[in-house]
Every structure is written in C-alpha cells, then in structure tokens.
C-alpha atoms as a PDB file:
ATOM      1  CA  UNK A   1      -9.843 -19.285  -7.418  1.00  0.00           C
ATOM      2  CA  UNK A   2      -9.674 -18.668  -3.437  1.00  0.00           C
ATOM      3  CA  UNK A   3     -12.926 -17.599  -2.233  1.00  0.00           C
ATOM      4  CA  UNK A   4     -13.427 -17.416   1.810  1.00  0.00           C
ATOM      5  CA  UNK A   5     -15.066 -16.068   4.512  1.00  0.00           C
ATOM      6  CA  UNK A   6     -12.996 -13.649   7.178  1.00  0.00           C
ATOM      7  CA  UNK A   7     -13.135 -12.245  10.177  1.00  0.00           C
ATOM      8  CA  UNK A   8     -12.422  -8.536  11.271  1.00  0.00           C
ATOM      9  CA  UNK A   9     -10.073  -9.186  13.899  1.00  0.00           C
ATOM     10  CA  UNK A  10      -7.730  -5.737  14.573  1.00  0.00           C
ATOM     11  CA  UNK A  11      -8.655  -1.901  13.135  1.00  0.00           C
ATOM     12  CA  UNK A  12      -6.494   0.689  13.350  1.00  0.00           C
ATOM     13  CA  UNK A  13      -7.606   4.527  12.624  1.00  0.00           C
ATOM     14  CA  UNK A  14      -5.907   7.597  11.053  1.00  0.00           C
ATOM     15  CA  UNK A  15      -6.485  10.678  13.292  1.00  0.00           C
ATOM     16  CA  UNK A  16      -8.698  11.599  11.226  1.00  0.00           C
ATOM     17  CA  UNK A  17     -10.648   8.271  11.425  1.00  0.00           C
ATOM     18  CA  UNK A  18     -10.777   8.302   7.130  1.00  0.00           C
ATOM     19  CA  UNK A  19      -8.363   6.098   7.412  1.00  0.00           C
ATOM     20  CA  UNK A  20      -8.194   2.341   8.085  1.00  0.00           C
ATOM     21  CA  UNK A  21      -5.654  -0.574   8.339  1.00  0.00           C
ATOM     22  CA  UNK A  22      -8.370  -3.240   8.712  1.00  0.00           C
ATOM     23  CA  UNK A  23      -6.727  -6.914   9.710  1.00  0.00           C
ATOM     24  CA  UNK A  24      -9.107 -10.326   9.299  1.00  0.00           C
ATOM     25  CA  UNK A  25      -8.899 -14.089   9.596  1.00  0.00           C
ATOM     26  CA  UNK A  26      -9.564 -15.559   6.513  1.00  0.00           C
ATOM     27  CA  UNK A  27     -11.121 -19.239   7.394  1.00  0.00           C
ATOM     28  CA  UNK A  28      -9.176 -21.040   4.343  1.00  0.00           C
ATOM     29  CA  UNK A  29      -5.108 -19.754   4.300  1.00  0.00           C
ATOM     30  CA  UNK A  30      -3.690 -19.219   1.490  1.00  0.00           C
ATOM     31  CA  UNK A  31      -0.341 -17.861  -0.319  1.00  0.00           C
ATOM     32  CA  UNK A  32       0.246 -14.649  -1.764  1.00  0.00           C
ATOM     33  CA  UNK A  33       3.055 -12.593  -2.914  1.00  0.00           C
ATOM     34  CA  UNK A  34       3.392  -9.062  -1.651  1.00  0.00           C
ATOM     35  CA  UNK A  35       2.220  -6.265  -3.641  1.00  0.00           C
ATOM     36  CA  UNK A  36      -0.793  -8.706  -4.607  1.00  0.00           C
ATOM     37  CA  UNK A  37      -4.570  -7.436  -4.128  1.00  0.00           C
ATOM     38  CA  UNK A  38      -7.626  -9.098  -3.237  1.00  0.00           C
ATOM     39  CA  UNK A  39     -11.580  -8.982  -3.863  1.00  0.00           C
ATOM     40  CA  UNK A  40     -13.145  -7.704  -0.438  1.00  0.00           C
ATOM     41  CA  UNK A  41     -16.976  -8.140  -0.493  1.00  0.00           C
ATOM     42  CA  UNK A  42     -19.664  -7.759   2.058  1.00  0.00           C
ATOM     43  CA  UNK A  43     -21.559 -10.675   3.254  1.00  0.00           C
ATOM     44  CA  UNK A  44     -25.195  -8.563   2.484  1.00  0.00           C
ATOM     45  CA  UNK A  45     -26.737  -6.294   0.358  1.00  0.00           C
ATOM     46  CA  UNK A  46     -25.971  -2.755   0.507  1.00  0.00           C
ATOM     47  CA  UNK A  47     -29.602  -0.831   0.597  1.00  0.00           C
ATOM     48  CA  UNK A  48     -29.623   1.568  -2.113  1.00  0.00           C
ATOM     49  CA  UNK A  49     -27.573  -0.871  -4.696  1.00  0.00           C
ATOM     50  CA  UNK A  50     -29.129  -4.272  -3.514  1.00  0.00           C
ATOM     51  CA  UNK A  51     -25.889  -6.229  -4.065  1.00  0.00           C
ATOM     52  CA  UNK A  52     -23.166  -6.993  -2.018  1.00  0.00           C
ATOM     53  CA  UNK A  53     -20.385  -4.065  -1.949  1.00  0.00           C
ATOM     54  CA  UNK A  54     -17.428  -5.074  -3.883  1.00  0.00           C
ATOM     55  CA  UNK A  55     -13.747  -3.615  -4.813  1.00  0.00           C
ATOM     56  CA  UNK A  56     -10.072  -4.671  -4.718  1.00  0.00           C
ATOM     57  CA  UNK A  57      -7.702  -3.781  -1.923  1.00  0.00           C
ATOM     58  CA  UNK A  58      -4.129  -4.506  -2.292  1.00  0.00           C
ATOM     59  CA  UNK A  59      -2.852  -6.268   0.950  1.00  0.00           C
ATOM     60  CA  UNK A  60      -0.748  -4.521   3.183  1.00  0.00           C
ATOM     61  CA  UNK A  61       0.950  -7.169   4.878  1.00  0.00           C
ATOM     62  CA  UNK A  62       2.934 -10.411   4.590  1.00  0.00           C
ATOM     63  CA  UNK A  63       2.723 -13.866   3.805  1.00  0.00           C
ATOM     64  CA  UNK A  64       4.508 -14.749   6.590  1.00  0.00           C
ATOM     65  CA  UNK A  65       2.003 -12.775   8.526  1.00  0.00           C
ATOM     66  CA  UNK A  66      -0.750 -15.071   7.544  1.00  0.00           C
ATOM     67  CA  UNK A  67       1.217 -18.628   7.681  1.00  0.00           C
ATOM     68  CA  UNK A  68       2.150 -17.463  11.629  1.00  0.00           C
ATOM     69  CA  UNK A  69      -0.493 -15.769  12.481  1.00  0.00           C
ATOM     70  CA  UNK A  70      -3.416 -16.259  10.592  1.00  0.00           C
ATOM     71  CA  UNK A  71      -3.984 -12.434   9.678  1.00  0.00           C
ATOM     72  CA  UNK A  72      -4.030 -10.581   6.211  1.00  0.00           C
ATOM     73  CA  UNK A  73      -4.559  -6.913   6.399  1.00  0.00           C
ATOM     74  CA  UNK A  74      -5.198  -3.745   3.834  1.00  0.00           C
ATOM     75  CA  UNK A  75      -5.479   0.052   4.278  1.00  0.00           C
ATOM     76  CA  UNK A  76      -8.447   1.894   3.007  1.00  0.00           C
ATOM     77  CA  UNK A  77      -9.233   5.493   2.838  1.00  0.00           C
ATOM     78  CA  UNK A  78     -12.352   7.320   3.055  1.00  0.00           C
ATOM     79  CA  UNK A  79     -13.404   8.329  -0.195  1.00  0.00           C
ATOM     80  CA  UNK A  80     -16.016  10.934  -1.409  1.00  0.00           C
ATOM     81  CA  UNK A  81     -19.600   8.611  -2.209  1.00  0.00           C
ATOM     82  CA  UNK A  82     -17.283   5.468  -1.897  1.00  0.00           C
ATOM     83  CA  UNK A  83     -19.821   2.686  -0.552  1.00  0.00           C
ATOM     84  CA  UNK A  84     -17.089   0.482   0.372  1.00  0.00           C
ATOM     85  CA  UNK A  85     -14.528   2.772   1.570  1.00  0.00           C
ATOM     86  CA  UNK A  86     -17.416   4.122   4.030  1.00  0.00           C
ATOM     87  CA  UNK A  87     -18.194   0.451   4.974  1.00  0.00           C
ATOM     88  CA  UNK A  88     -14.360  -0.421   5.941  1.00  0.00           C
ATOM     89  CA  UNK A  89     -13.418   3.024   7.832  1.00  0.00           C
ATOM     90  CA  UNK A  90     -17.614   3.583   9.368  1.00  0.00           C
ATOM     91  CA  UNK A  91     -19.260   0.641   9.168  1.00  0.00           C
ATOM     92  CA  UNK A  92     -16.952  -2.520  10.235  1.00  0.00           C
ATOM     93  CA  UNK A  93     -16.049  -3.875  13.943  1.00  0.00           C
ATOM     94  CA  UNK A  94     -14.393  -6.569  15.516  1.00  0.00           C
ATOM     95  CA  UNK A  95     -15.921  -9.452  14.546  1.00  0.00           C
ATOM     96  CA  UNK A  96     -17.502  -8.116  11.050  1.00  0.00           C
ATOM     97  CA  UNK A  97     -17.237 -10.773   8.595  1.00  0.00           C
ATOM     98  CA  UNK A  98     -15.909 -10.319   5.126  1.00  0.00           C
ATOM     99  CA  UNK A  99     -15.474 -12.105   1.938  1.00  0.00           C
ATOM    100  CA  UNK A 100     -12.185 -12.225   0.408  1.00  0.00           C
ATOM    101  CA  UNK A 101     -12.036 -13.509  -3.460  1.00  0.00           C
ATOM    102  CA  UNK A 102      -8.052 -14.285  -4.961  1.00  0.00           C
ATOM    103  CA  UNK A 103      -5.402 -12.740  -4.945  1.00  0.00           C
ATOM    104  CA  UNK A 104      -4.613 -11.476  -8.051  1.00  0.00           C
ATOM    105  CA  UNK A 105      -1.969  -8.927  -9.267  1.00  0.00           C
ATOM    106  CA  UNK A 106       1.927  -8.479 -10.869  1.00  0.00           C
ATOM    107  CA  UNK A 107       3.217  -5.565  -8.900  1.00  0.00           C
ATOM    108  CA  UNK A 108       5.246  -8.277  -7.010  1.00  0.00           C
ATOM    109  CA  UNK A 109       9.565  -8.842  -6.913  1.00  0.00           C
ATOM    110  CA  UNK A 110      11.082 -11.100  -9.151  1.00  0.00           C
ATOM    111  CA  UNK A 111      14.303 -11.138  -7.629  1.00  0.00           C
ATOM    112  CA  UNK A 112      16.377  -9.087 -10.238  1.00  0.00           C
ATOM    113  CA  UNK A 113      17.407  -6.457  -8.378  1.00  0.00           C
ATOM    114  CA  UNK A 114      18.301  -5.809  -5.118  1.00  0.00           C
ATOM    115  CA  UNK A 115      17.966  -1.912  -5.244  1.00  0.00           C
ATOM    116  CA  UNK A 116      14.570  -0.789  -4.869  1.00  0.00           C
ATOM    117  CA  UNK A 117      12.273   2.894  -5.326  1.00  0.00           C
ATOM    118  CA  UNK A 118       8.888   2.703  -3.641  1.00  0.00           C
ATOM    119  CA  UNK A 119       7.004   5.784  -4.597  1.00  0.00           C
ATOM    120  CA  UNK A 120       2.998   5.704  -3.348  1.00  0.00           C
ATOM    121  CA  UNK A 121       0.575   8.606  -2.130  1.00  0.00           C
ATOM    122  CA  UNK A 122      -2.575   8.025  -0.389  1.00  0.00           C
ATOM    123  CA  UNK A 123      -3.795   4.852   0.041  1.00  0.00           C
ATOM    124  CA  UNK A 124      -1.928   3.535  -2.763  1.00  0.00           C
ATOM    125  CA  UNK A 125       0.878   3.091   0.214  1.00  0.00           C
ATOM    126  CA  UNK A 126      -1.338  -0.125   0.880  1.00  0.00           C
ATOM    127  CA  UNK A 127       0.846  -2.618  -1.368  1.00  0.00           C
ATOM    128  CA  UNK A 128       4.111  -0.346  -0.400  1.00  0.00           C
ATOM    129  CA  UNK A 129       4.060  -1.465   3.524  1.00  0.00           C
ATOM    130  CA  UNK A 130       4.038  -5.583   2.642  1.00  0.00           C
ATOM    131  CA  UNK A 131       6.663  -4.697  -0.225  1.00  0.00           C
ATOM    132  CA  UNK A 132       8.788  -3.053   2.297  1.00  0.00           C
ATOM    133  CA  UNK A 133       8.181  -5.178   5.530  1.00  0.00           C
ATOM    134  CA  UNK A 134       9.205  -7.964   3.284  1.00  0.00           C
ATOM    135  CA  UNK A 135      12.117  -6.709   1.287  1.00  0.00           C
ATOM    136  CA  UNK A 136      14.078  -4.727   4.433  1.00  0.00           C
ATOM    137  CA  UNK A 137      14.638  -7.769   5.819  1.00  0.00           C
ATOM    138  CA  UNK A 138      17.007  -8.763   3.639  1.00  0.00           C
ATOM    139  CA  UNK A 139      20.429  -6.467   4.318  1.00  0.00           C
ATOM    140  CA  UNK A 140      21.401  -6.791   0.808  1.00  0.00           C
ATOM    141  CA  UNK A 141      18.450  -5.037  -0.555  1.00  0.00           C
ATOM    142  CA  UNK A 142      18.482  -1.004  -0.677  1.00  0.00           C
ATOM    143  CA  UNK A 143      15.529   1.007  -0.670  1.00  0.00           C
ATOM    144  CA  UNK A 144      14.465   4.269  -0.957  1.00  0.00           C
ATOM    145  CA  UNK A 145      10.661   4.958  -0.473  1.00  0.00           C
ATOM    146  CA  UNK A 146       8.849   8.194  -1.129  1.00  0.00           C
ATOM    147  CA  UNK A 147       5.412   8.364   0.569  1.00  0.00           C
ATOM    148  CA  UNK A 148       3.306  11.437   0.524  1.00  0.00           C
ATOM    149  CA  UNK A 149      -0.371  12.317   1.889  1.00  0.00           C
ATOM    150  CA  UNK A 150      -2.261  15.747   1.683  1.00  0.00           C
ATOM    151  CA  UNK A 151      -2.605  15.995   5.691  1.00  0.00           C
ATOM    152  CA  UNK A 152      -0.671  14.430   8.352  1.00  0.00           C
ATOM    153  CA  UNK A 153      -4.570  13.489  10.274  1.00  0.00           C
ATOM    154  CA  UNK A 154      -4.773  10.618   6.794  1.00  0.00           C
ATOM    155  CA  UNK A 155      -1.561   9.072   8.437  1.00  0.00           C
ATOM    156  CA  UNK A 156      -1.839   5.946  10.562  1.00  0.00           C
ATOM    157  CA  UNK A 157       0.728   5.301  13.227  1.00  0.00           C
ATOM    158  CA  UNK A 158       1.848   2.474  12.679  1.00  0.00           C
ATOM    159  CA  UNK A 159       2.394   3.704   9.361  1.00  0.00           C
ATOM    160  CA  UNK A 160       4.622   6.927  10.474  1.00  0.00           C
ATOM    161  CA  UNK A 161       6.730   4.713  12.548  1.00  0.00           C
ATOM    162  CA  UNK A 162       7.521   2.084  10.212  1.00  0.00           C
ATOM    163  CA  UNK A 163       8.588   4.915   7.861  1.00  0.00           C
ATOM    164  CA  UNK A 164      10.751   6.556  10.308  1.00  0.00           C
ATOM    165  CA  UNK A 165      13.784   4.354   9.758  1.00  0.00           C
ATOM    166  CA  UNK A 166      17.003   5.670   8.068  1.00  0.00           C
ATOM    167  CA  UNK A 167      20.043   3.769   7.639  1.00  0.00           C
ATOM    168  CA  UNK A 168      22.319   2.377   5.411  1.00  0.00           C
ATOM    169  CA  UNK A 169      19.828  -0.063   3.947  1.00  0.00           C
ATOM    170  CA  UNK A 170      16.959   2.298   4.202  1.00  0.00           C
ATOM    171  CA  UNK A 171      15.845   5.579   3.389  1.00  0.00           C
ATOM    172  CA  UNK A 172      12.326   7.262   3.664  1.00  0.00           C
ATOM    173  CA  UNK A 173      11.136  10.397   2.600  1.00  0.00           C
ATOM    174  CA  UNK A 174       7.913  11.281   3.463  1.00  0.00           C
ATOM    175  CA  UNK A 175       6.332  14.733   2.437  1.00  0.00           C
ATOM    176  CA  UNK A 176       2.723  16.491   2.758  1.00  0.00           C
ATOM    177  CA  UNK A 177       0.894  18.320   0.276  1.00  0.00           C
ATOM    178  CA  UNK A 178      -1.449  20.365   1.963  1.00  0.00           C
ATOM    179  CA  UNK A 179       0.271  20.491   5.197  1.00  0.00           C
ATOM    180  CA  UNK A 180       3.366  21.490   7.110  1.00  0.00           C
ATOM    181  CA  UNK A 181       4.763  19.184   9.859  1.00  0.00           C
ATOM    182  CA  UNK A 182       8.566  18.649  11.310  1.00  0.00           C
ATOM    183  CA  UNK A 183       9.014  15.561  10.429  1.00  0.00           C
ATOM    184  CA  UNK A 184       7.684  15.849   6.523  1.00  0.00           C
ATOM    185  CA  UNK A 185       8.686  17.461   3.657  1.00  0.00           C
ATOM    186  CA  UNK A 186       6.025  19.772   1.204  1.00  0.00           C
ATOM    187  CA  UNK A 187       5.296  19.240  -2.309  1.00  0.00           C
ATOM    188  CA  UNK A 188       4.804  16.514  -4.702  1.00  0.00           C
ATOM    189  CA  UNK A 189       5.918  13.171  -5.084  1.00  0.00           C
ATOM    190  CA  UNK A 190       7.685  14.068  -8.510  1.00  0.00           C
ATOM    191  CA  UNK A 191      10.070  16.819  -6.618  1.00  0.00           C
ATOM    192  CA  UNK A 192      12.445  13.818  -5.082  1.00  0.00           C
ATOM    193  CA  UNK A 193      12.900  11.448  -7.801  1.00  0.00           C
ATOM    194  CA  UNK A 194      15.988  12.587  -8.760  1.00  0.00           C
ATOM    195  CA  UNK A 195      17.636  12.547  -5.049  1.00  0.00           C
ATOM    196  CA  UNK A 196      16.286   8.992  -4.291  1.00  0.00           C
ATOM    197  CA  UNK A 197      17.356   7.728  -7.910  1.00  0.00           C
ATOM    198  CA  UNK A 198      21.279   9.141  -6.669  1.00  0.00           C
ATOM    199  CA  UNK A 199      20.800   7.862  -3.237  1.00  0.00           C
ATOM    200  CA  UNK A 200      20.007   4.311  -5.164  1.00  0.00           C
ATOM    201  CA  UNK A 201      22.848   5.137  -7.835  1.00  0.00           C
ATOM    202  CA  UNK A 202      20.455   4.822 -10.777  1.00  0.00           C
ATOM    203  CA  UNK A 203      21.431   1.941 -12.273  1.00  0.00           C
ATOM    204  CA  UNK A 204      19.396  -1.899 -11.855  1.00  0.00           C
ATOM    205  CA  UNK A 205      16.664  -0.784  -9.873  1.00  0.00           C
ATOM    206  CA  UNK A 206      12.798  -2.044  -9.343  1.00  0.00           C
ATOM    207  CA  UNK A 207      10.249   0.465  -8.912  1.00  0.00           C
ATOM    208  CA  UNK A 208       7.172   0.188  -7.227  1.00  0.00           C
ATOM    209  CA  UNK A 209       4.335   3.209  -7.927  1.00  0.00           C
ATOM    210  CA  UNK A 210       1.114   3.063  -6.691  1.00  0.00           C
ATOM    211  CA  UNK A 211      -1.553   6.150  -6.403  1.00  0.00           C
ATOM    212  CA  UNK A 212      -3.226   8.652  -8.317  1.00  0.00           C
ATOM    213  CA  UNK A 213      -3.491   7.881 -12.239  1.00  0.00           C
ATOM    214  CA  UNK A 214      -2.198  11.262 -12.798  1.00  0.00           C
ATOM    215  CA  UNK A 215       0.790  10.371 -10.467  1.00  0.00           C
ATOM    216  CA  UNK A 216       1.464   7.080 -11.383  1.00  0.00           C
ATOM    217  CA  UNK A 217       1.401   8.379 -15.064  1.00  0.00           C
ATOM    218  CA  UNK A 218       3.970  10.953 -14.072  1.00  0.00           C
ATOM    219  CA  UNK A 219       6.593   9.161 -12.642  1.00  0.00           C
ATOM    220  CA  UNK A 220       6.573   6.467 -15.146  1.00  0.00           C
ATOM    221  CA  UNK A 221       7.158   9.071 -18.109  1.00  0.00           C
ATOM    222  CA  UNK A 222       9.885  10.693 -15.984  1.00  0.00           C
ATOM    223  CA  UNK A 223      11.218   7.446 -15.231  1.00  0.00           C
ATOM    224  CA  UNK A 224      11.360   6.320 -18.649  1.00  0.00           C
ATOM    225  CA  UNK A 225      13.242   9.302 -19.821  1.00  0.00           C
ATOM    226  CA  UNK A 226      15.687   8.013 -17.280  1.00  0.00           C
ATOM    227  CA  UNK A 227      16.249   5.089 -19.567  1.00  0.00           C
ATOM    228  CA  UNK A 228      13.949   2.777 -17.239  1.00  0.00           C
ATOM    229  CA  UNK A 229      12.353   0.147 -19.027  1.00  0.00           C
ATOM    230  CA  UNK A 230       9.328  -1.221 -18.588  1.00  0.00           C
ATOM    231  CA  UNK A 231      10.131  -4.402 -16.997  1.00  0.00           C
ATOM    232  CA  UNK A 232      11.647  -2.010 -14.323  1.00  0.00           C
ATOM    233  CA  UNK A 233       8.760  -0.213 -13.247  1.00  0.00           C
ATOM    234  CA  UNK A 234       5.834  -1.973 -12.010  1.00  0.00           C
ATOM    235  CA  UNK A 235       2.933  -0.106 -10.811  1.00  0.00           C
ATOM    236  CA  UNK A 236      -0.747   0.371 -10.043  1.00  0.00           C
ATOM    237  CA  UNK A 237      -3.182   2.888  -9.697  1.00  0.00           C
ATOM    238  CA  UNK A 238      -6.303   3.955  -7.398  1.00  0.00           C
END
C-alpha cells in the first residue's frame, strides 16, 4: 500500500474561494488509473479531534501528469463543519505538506466502449476532469458530459474552460441550480439525460456518475430503466 509524503505545490480558487483544485508532489511516484481516489491526511493533529484529519479525494488529474511532471491534483469544496474540506480550501499554502495513502477505487475505463456519459455535480466533478482529460484524447472516443453546480462563484476556471469545448468528439452541458448565467443551463442534472443519451445514440456506452447520493441514486434508476446494466454504469458518491 503507497503511503508518502507531498508537497502543496499549485492552488487554484473558485470565486468564491470554497473551492479548491489543490496540486502536490508526492516524494514516492506512483501509478494510478483515472477516476481512482486517494487517502489525504494531515501531517498533525487537528485541535479539537487530536488526530490527524483524514478523508478520500478522488484525483483530478492524470497519470501522465505525474510520470512528466511529478504533480497529482484533486478538487475539494468547502463543506458545512467539514474539518478537512476547511483545511484544503483555508488552511493549506504552497509548501504545506500532505500525506497521501493508495489509490484505491473502480470507477476507472476498461476499454469496452468508446462512447462515454459523464454526469457529476459539485465536487463530485473531481474524478470527471482526469476521466475526461484522459479519454478526449483519443478521437475515437465520444463523450457527452453533464456538469452542474448551485452557483457559478463554486466554479473554478480552469474548470469552465476545459468544459467549454464542443465538437464532434465532444459535447458539454453544463447547467446551474440556483443561478442564471449565459453560458449555463438551469435545473437538475436528471433534465438532460435523455438528450445526451441521443447525442451518444444510446447504445454501448460507459457512464461515469459522481455526486450527491440522492443524485447518483437517480440517474442510475433512470439509467437502468434504459436497459443499462450494471457493468455500464460505474459511479461514486460524496
């Protein structure tokens, strides 16, 4: 089992600053598949729980990232009395030092396919941007990916301008829950499932979900009365 020491080396913030795509240098490399996760820990003892912090993060970039340059990243988000999530978007600077434990985790390609539906909200997007960095490469592979946040301020840019490509190969539709801006639709997540699965053509496709249990829940059910099966849809949830 990997277990290494990292170093904070790049951090870039939502708008709103609740959101964080925090890249280190682990001191051991290793391989991992995308859509993986790993243990982050602090290196000391939080005050009021008097053990090191601790929770999974699934990684938000590449392999090839880390074999070039030496970097593995993963998006957090701010949330309410999260100890962790307030150490990774407050309490972490260059430099910071980090303990990284695995990688563990199925929601990775097997190669069956080469259509593919991402579908994340929040920070479940985190295993969505390594999955599609990796996978648009190839111009044989298709994807559709549906992304959706409550307020456009939770968006990082890097984030909103990897999204913004629509081609042939590609198609992104992004949407807002709580807010209204030109380049998003409003709703749910659940409203486009049936235009991505025609823009896809419905038939041998992967799907990626990763979010809300509620969500993640959701889509699967409406999925499977679609005739997906279960080796089809591979998911987690936050």
């Amino acid at each position: 089992m990997l277990r290494t020491l990292a170093t904070i080396s790049h951090i870039e913030y939502s708008p709103s600053q609740e959101v964080t795509f925090v890249r280190c240098v682990p001191e051991h490399r290793f391989t991992f598949e995308e859509g993986q996760f790993l243990m982050v820990e602090s290196v000391f003892n939080h005050a009021e729980l008097g053990k090191p912090l601790k929770k999974p993060y699934s990684i938000a970039t590449t392999n090839k990232e880390l074999q070039e340059k030496g970097t593995v990243g993963f998006i957090v988000k701010k949330t309410m009395d999260g100890y962790m999530s307030d150490f990774l978007t407050k309490g972490i600077t260059i430099g910071t030092k980090i303990v990284l434990t695995w990688p563990a985790g199925h929601m990775t390609d097997d190669g069956t396919n080469k259509k593919y539906l991402f579908v994340s909200t929040g920070s479940g997007i985190s295993p969505m941007v390594g999955l599609y960095n990796e996978l648009s490469l190839n111009s044989e592979n298709k994807i559709v990916n549906i992304f959706g946040e409550r307020h456009h301020r939770h968006i990082l840019p890097s984030v909103e301008t990897l999204f913004s490509r629509n081609d042939d190969h590609v198609e992104n539709i992004l949407f807002l829950s709580q807010d209204e801006h030109t380049l998003y639709r409003s709703g749910h997540v659940q409203l486009w499932l049936d235009e991505a699965l025609r823009s896809l053509g419905e038939a041998d496709i992967t799907v990626f979900v990763c979010g809300s249990p509620l969500m993640v829940d959701d889509i699967r059910q409406m999925l499977t009365e679609r005739w997906f099966t279960k080796d089809q849809i591979k998911y987690e949830k936050y």
